[in-house]
C-alpha atoms as a PDB file:
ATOM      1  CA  UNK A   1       0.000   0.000   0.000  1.00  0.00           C
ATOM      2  CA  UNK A   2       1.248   3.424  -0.182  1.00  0.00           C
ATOM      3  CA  UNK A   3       1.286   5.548   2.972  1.00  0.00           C
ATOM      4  CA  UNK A   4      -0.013   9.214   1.971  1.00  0.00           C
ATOM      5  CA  UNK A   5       0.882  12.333   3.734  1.00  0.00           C
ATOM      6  CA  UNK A   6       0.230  16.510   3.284  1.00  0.00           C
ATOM      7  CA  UNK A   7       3.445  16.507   2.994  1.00  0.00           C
ATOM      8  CA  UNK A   8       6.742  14.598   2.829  1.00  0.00           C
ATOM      9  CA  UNK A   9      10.245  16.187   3.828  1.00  0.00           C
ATOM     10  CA  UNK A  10      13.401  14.857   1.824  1.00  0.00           C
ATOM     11  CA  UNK A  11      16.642  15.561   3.718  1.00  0.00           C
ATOM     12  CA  UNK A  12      16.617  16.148   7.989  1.00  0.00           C
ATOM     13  CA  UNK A  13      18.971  18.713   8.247  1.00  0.00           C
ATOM     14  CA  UNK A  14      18.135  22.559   9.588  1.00  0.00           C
ATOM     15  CA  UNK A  15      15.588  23.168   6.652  1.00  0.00           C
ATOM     16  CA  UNK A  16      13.876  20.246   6.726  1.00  0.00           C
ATOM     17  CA  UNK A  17      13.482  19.590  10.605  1.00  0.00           C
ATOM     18  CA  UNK A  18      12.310  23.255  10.463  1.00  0.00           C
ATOM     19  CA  UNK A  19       9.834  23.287   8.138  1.00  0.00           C
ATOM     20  CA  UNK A  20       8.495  19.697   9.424  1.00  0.00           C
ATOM     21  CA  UNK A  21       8.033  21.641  12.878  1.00  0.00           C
ATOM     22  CA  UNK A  22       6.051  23.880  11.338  1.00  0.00           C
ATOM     23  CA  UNK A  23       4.127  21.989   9.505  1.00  0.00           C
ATOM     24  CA  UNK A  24       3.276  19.387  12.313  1.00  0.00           C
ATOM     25  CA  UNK A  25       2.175  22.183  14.630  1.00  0.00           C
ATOM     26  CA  UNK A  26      -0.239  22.988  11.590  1.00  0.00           C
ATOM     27  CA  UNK A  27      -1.682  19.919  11.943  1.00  0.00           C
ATOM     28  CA  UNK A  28      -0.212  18.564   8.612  1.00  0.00           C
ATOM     29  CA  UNK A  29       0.436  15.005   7.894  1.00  0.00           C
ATOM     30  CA  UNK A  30       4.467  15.444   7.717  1.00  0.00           C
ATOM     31  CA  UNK A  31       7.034  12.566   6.826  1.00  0.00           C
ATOM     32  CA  UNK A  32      10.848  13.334   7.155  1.00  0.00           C
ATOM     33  CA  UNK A  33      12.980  11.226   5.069  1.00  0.00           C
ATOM     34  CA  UNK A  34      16.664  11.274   5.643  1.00  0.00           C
ATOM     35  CA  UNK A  35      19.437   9.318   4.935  1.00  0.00           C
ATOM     36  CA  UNK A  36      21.589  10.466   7.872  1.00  0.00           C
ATOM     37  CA  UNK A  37      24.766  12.624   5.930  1.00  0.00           C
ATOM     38  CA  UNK A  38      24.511  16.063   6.620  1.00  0.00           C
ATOM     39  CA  UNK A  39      26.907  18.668   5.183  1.00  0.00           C
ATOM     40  CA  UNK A  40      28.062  19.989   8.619  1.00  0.00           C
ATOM     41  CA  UNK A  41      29.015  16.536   9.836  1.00  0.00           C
ATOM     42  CA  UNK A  42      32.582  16.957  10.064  1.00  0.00           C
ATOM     43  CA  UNK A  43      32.356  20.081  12.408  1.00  0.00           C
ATOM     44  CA  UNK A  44      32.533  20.243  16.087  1.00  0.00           C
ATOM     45  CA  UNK A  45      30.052  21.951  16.625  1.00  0.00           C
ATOM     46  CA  UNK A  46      27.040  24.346  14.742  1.00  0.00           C
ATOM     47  CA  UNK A  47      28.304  28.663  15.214  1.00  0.00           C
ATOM     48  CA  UNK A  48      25.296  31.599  15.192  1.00  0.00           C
ATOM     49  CA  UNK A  49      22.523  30.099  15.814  1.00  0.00           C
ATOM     50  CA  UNK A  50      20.966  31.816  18.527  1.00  0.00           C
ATOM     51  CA  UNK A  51      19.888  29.942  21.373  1.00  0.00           C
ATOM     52  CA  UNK A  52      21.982  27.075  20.462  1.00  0.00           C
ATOM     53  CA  UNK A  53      25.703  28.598  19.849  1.00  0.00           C
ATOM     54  CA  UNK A  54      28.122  25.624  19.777  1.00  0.00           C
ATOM     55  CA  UNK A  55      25.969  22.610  20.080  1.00  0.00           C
ATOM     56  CA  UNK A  56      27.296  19.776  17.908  1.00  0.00           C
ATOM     57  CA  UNK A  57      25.686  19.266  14.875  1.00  0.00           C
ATOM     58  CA  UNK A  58      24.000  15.765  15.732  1.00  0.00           C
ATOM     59  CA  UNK A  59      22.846  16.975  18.881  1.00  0.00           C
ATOM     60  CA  UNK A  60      20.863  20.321  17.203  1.00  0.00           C
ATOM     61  CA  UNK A  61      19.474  17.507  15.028  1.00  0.00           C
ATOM     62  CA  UNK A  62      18.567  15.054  17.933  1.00  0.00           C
ATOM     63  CA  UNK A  63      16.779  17.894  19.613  1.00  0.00           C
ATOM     64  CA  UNK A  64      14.921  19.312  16.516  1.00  0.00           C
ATOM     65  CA  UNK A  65      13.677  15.521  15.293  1.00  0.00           C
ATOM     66  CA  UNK A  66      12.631  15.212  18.917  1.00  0.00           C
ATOM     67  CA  UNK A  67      10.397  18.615  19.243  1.00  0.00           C
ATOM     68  CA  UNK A  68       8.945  17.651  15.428  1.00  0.00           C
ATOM     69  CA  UNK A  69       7.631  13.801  17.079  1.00  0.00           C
ATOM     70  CA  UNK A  70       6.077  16.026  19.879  1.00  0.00           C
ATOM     71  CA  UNK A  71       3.723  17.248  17.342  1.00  0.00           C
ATOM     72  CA  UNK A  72       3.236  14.533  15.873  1.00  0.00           C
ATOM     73  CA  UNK A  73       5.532  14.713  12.256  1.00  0.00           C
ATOM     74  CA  UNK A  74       6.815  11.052  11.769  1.00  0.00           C
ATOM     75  CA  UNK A  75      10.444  10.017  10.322  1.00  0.00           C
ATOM     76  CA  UNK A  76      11.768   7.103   8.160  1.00  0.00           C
ATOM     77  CA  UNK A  77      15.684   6.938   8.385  1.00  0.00           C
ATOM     78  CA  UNK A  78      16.382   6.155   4.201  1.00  0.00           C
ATOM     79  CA  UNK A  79      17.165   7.172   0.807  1.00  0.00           C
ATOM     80  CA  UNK A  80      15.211   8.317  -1.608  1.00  0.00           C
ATOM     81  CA  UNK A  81      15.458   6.739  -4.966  1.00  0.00           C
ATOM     82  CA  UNK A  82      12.936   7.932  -7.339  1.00  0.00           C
ATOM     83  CA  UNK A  83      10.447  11.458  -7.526  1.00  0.00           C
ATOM     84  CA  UNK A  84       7.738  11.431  -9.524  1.00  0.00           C
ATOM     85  CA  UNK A  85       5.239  13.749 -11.186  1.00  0.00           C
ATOM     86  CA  UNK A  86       2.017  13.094  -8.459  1.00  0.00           C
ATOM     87  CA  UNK A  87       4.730  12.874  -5.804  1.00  0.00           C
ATOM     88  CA  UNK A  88       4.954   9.538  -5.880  1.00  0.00           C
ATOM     89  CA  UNK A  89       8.817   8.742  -3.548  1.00  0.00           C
ATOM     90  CA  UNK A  90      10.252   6.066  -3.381  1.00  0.00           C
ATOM     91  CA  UNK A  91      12.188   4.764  -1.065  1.00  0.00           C
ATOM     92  CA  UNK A  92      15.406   2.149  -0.924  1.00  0.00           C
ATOM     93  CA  UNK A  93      13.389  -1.405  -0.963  1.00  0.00           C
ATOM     94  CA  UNK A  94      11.019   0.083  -2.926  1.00  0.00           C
ATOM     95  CA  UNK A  95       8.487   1.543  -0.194  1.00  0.00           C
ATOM     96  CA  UNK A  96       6.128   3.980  -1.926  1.00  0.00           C
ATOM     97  CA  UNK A  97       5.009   6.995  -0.459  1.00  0.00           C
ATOM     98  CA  UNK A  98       2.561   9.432  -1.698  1.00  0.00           C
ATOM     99  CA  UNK A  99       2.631  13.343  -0.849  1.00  0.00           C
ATOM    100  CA  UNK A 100       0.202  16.203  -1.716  1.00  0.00           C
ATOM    101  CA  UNK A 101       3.048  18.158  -1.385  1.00  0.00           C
ATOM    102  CA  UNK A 102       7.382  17.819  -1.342  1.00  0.00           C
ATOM    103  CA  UNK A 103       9.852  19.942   0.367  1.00  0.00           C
ATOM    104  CA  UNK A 104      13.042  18.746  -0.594  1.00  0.00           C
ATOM    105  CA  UNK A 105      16.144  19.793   1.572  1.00  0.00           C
ATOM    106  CA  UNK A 106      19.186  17.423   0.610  1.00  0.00           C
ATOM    107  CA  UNK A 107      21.165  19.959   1.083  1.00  0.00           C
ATOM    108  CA  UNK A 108      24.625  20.212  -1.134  1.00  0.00           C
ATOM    109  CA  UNK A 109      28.007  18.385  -1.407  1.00  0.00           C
ATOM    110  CA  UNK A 110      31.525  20.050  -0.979  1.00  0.00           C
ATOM    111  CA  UNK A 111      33.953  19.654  -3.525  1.00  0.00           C
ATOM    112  CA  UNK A 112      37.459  19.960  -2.640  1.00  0.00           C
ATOM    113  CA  UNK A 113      40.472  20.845  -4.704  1.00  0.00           C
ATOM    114  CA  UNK A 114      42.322  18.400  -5.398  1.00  0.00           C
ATOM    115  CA  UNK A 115      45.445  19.080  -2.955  1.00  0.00           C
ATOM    116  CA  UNK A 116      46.707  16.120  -1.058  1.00  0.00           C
ATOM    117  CA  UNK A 117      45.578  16.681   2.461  1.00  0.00           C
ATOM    118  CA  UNK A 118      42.686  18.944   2.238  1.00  0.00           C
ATOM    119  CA  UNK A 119      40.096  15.971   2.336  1.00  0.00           C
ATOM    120  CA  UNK A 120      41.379  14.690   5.833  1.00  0.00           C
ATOM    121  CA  UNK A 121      41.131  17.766   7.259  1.00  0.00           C
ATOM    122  CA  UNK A 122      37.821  19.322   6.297  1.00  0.00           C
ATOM    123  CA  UNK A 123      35.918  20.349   8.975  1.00  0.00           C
ATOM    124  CA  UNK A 124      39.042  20.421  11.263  1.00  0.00           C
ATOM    125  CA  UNK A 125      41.847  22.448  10.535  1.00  0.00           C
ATOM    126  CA  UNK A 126      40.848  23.120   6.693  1.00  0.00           C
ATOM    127  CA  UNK A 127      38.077  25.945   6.327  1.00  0.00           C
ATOM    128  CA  UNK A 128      35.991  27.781   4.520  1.00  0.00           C
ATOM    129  CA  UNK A 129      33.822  29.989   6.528  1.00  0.00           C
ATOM    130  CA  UNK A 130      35.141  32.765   9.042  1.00  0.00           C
ATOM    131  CA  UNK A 131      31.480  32.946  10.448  1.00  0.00           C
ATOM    132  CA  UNK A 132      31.593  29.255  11.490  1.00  0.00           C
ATOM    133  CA  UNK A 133      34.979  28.946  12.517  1.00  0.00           C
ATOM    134  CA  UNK A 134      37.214  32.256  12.786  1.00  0.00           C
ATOM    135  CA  UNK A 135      36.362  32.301  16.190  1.00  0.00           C
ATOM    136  CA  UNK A 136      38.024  29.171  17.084  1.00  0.00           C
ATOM    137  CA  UNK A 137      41.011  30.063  15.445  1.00  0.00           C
ATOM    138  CA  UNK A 138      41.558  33.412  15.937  1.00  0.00           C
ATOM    139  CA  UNK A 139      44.816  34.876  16.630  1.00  0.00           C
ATOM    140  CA  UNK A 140      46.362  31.995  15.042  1.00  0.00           C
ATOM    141  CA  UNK A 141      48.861  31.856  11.806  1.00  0.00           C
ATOM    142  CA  UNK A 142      45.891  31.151   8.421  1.00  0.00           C
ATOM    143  CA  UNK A 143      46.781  30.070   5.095  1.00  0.00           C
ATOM    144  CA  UNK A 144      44.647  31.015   2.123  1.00  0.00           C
ATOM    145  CA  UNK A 145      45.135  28.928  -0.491  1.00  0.00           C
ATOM    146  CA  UNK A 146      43.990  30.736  -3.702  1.00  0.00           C
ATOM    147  CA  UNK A 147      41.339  28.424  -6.405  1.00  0.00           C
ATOM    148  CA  UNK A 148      40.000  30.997  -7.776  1.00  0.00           C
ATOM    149  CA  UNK A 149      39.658  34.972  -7.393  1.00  0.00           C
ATOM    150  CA  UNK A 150      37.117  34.589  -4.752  1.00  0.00           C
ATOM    151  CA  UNK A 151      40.511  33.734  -2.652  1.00  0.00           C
ATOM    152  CA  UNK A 152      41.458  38.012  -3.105  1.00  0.00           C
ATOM    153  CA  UNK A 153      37.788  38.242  -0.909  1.00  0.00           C
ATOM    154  CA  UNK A 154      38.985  35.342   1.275  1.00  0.00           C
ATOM    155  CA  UNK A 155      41.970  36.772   2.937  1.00  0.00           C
ATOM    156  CA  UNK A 156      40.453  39.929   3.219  1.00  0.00           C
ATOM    157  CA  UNK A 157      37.406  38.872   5.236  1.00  0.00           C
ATOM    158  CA  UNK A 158      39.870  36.363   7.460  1.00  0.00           C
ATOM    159  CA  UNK A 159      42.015  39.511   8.244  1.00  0.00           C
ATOM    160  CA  UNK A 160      39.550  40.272  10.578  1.00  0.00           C
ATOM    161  CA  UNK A 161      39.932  37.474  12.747  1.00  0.00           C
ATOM    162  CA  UNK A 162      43.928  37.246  13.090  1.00  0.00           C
ATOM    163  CA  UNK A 163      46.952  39.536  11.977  1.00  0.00           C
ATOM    164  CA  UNK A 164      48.499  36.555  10.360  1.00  0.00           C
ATOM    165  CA  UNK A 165      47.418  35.298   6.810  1.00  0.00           C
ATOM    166  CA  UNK A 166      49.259  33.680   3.856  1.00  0.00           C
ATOM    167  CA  UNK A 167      47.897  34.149   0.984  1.00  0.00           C
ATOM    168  CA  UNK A 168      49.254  31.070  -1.271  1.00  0.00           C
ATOM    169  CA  UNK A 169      48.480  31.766  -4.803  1.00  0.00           C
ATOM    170  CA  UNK A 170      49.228  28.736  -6.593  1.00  0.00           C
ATOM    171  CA  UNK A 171      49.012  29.205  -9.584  1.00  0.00           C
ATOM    172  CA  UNK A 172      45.374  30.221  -9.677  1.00  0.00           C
ATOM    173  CA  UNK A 173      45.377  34.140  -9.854  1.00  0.00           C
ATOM    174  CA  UNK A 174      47.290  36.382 -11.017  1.00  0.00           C
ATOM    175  CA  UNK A 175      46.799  40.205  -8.562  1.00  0.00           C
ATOM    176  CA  UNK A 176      46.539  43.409  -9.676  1.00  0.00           C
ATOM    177  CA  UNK A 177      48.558  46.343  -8.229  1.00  0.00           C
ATOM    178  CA  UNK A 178      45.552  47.114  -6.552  1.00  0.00           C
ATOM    179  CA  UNK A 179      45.010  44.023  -4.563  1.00  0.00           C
ATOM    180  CA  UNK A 180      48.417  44.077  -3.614  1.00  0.00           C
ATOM    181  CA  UNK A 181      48.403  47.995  -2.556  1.00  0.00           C
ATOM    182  CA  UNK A 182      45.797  46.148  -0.308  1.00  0.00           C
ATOM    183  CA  UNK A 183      46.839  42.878   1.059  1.00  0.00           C
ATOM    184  CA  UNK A 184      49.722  45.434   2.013  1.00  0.00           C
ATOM    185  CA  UNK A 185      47.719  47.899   4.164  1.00  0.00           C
ATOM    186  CA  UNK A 186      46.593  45.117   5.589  1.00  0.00           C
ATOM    187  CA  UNK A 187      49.506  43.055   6.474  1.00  0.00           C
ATOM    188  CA  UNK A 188      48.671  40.233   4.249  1.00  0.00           C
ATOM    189  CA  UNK A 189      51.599  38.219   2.794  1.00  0.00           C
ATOM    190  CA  UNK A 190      51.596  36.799  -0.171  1.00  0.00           C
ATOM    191  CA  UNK A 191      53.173  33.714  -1.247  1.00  0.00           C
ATOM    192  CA  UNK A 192      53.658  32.640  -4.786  1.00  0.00           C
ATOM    193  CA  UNK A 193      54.110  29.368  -6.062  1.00  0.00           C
ATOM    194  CA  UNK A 194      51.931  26.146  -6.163  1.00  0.00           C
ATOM    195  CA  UNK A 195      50.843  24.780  -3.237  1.00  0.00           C
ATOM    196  CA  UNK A 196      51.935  20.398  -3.068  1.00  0.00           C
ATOM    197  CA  UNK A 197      50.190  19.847  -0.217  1.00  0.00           C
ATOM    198  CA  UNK A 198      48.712  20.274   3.267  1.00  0.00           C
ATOM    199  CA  UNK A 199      50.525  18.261   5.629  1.00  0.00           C
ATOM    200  CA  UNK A 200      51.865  18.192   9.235  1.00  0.00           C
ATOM    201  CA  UNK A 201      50.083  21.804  10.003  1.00  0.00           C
ATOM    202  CA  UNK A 202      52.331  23.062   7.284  1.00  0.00           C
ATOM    203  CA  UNK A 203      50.972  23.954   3.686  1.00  0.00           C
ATOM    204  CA  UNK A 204      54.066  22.114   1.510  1.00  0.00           C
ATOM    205  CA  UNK A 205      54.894  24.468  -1.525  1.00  0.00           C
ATOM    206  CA  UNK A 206      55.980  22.601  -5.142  1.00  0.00           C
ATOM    207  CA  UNK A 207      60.045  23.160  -3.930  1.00  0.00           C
ATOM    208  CA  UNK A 208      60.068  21.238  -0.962  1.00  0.00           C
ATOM    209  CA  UNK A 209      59.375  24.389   1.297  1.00  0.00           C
ATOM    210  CA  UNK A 210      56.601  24.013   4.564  1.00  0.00           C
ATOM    211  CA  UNK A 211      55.040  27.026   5.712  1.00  0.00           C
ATOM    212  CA  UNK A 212      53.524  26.212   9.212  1.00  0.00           C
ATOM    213  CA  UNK A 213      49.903  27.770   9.559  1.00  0.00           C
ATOM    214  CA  UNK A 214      47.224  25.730  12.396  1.00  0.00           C
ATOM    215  CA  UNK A 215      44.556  26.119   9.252  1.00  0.00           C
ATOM    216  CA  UNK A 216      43.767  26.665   5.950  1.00  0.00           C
ATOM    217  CA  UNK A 217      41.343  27.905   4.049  1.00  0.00           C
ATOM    218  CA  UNK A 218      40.008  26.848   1.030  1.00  0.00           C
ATOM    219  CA  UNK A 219      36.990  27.335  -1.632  1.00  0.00           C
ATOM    220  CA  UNK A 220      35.054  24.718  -2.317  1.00  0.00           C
ATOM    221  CA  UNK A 221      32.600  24.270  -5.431  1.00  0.00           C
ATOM    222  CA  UNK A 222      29.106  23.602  -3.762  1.00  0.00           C
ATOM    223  CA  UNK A 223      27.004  20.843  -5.742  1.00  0.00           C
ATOM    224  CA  UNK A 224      23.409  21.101  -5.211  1.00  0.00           C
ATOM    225  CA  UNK A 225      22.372  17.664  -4.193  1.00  0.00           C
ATOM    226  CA  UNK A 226      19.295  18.095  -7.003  1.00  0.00           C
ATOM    227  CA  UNK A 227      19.548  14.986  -9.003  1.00  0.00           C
ATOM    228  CA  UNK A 228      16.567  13.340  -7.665  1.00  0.00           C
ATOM    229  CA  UNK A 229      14.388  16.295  -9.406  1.00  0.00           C
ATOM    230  CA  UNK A 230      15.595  15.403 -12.753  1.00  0.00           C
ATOM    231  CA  UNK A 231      12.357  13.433 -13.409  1.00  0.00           C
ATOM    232  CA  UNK A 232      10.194  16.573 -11.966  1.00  0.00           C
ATOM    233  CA  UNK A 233      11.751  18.586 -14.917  1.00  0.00           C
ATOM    234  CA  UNK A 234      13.662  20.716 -12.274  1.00  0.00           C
ATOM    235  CA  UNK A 235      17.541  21.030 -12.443  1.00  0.00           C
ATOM    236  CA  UNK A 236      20.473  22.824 -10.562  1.00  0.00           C
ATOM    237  CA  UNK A 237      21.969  25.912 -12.347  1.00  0.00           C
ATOM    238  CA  UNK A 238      25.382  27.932 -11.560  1.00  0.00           C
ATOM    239  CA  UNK A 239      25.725  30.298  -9.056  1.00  0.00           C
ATOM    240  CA  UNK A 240      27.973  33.079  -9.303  1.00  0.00           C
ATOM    241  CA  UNK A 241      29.478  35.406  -7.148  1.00  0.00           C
ATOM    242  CA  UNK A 242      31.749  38.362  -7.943  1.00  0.00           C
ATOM    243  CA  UNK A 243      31.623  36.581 -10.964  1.00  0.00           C
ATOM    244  CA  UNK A 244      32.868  33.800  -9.617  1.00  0.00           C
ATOM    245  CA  UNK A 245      31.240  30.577 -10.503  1.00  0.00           C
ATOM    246  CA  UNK A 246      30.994  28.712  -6.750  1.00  0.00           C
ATOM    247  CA  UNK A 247      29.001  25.696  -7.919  1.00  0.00           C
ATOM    248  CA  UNK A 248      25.073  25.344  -8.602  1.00  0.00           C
ATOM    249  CA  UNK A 249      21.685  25.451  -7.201  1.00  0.00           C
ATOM    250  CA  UNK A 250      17.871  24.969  -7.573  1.00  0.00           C
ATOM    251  CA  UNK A 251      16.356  28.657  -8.091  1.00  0.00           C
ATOM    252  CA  UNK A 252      12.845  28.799  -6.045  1.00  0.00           C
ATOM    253  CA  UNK A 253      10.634  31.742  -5.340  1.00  0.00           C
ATOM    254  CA  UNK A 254      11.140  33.368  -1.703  1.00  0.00           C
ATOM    255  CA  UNK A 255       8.704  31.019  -0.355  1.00  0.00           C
ATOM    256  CA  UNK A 256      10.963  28.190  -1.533  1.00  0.00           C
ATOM    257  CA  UNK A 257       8.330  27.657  -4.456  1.00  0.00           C
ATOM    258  CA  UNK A 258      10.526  25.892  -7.817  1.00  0.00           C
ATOM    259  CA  UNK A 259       9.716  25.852 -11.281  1.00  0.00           C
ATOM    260  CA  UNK A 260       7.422  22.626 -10.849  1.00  0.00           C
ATOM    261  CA  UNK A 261       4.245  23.175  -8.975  1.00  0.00           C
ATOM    262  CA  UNK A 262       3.904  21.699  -5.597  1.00  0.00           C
ATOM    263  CA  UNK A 263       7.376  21.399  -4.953  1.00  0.00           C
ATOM    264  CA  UNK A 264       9.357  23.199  -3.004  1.00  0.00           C
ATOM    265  CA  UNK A 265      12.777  23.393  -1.610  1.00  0.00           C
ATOM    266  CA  UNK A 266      14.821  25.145   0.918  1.00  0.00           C
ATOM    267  CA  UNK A 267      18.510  25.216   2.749  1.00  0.00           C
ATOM    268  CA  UNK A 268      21.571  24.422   0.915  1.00  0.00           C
ATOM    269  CA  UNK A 269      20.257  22.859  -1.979  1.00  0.00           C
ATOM    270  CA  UNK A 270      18.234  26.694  -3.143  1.00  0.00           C
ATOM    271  CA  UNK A 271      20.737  28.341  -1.102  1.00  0.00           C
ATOM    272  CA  UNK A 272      24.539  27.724  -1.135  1.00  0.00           C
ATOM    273  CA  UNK A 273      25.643  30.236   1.249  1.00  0.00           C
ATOM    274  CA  UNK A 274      22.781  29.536   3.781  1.00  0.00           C
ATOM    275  CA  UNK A 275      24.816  29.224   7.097  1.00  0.00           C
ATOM    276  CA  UNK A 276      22.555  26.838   9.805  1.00  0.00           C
ATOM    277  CA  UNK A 277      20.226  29.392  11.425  1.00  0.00           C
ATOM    278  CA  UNK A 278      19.452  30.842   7.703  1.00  0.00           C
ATOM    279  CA  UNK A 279      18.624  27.525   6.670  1.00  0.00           C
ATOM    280  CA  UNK A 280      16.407  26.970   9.431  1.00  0.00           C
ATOM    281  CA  UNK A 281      14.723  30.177   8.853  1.00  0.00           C
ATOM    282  CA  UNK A 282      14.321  28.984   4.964  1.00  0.00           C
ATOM    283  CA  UNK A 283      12.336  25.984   6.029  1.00  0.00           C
ATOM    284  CA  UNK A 284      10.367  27.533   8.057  1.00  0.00           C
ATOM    285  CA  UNK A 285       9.110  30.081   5.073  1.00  0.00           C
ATOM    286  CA  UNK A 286       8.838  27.438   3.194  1.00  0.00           C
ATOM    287  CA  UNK A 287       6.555  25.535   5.291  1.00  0.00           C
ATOM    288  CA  UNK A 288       4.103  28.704   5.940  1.00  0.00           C
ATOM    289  CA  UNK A 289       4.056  28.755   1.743  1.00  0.00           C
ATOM    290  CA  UNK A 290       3.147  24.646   1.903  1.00  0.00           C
ATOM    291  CA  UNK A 291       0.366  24.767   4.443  1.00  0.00           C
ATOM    292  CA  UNK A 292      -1.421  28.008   2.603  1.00  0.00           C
ATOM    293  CA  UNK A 293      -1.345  26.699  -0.679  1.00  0.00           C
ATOM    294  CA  UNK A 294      -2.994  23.401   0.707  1.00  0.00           C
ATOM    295  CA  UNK A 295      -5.472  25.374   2.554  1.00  0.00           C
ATOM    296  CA  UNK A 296      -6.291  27.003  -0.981  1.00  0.00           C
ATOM    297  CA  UNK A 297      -6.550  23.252  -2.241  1.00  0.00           C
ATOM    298  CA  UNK A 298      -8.626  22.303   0.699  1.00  0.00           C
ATOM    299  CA  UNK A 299     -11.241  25.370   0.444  1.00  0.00           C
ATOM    300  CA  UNK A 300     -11.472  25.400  -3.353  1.00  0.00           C
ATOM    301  CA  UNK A 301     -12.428  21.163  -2.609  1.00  0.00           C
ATOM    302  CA  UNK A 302     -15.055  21.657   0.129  1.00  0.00           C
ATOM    303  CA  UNK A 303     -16.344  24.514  -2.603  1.00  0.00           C
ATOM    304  CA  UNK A 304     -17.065  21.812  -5.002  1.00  0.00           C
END
């Protein structure tokens, strides 16, 4: 048989739990599906969200799946296989589920560059956002290793959370006089060179040289984890900033609305940037958007 519900929740992360809060204290039919790998797993611990500043990531989630059950919304630890037009999911082992409506918040995946080192330590001591970890590491020696231009805006922003950052360039941009009439003022060095690896709290240059640093920071290209919408006619897209392509996304309305009707989606996977508490906020937007429009549905049936 398939189970139907108001509305199923694909992914279990901030977004999701948020919006299947909502929607549970609404009085909504809710279903969380998750598959347990959430982008912030690596980390310590989750930075700005207000009310619950440092709490490990798992534990945020344990609390928020908790307060959803209170209301009622139900969860099914799984992957999703297959979305179909009707909202037909299904599940691994072939479970079918049927949904008036879909909020889907898988979230994103990180892709690193491809430096010897980087993988091991993501989450730990390599980086990528000041706002979630410059505190920890403040007053401590940064690296910057340069991908792309975005690394000019990089170094700059990390200035503001220690006096000592390498810029590494590696091979990846070349700066104008102005930059450097900048990283200057600042007390930025720069390094050139390519970067080997990062090993031994030490990023290893192509000659053999180590420059110690207790982090690094690096861009990563942000995949919208959108594949399972390919059948619903909806598809990631690039996402620029600065002119800088950082990796893709699924473009939705403010109330998380996409291009195919009834679905929605909110977090990472709309929002690439979204730190925790913004994707929490994001779900829970979304949500108020899913239970009006199935109020509309209900009225317009008890009409007829």
């Amino acid at each position: 048989m398939e189970e139907t519900y108001d509305v199923v929740v694909v992914g279990g992360g901030a977004a999701g739990l948020s919006a299947a809060l909502t929607l549970s204290r609404a009085r909504r039919s809710v279903l969380v599906v998750d598959a347990g790998e959430p982008r912030n797993a690596p980390a310590g611990q989750v930075h700005n969200y207000l009310g619950r500043e440092g709490t490990p990531p798992g534990d945020l989630y344990g609390i928020g799946r908790a307060e959803v059950e209170r209301y009622g919304g139900e969860f099914v630890s799984a992957r999703v296989t297959r979305l179909e037009p009707g909202f037909r999911v299904t599940l691994e082992g072939d479970r079918i589920l049927r949904a008036r409506r879909l909020l889907v918040t898988t979230g994103l995946t990180d892709e690193l560059p491809a430096v010897p080192g980087l993988a091991a330590g993501w989450g730990h001591d390599v980086l990528h956002c000041p706002y979630c970890h410059g505190w920890e590491v403040r007053d401590q020696p940064i690296g910057v290793i340069a991908i792309s231009p975005m690394a000019v805006h990089q170094a700059l922003l990390w200035r503001q959370w220690t006096d000592d950052v390498v810029l590494f360039l590696n091979a990846a941009l070349t700066l104008t006089d102005e930059q450097r009439e900048q990283f200057a003022a600042r007390g930025i060095t720069v390094r050139e060179g390519a970067v080997a690896a990062w090993e031994d709290k030490a990023v290893r240059m192509s000659d053999g040289e180590a420059v110690p640093r207790a982090a690094v920071v690096v861009q990563t290209r942000m995949h919208a984890n959108a594949d399972l919408l390919a059948d619903l006619g909806v598809k990631a897209v690039e996402r620029e900033v600065n002119g800088v392509v950082i990796g893709t996304y699924v473009p939705t309305e403010p109330t998380g609305a996409t291009s195919f009707p009834g679905l929605y989606a909110a977090g990472n996977i709309a929002d690439p940037m979204a730190q925790v508490l913004v994707a929490a906020a994001q779900g829970l937007a979304a949500a108020g958007a899913i239970n009006g429009d199935l109020v509309n549905e209900d009225t317009e049936a008890a009409i007829r």
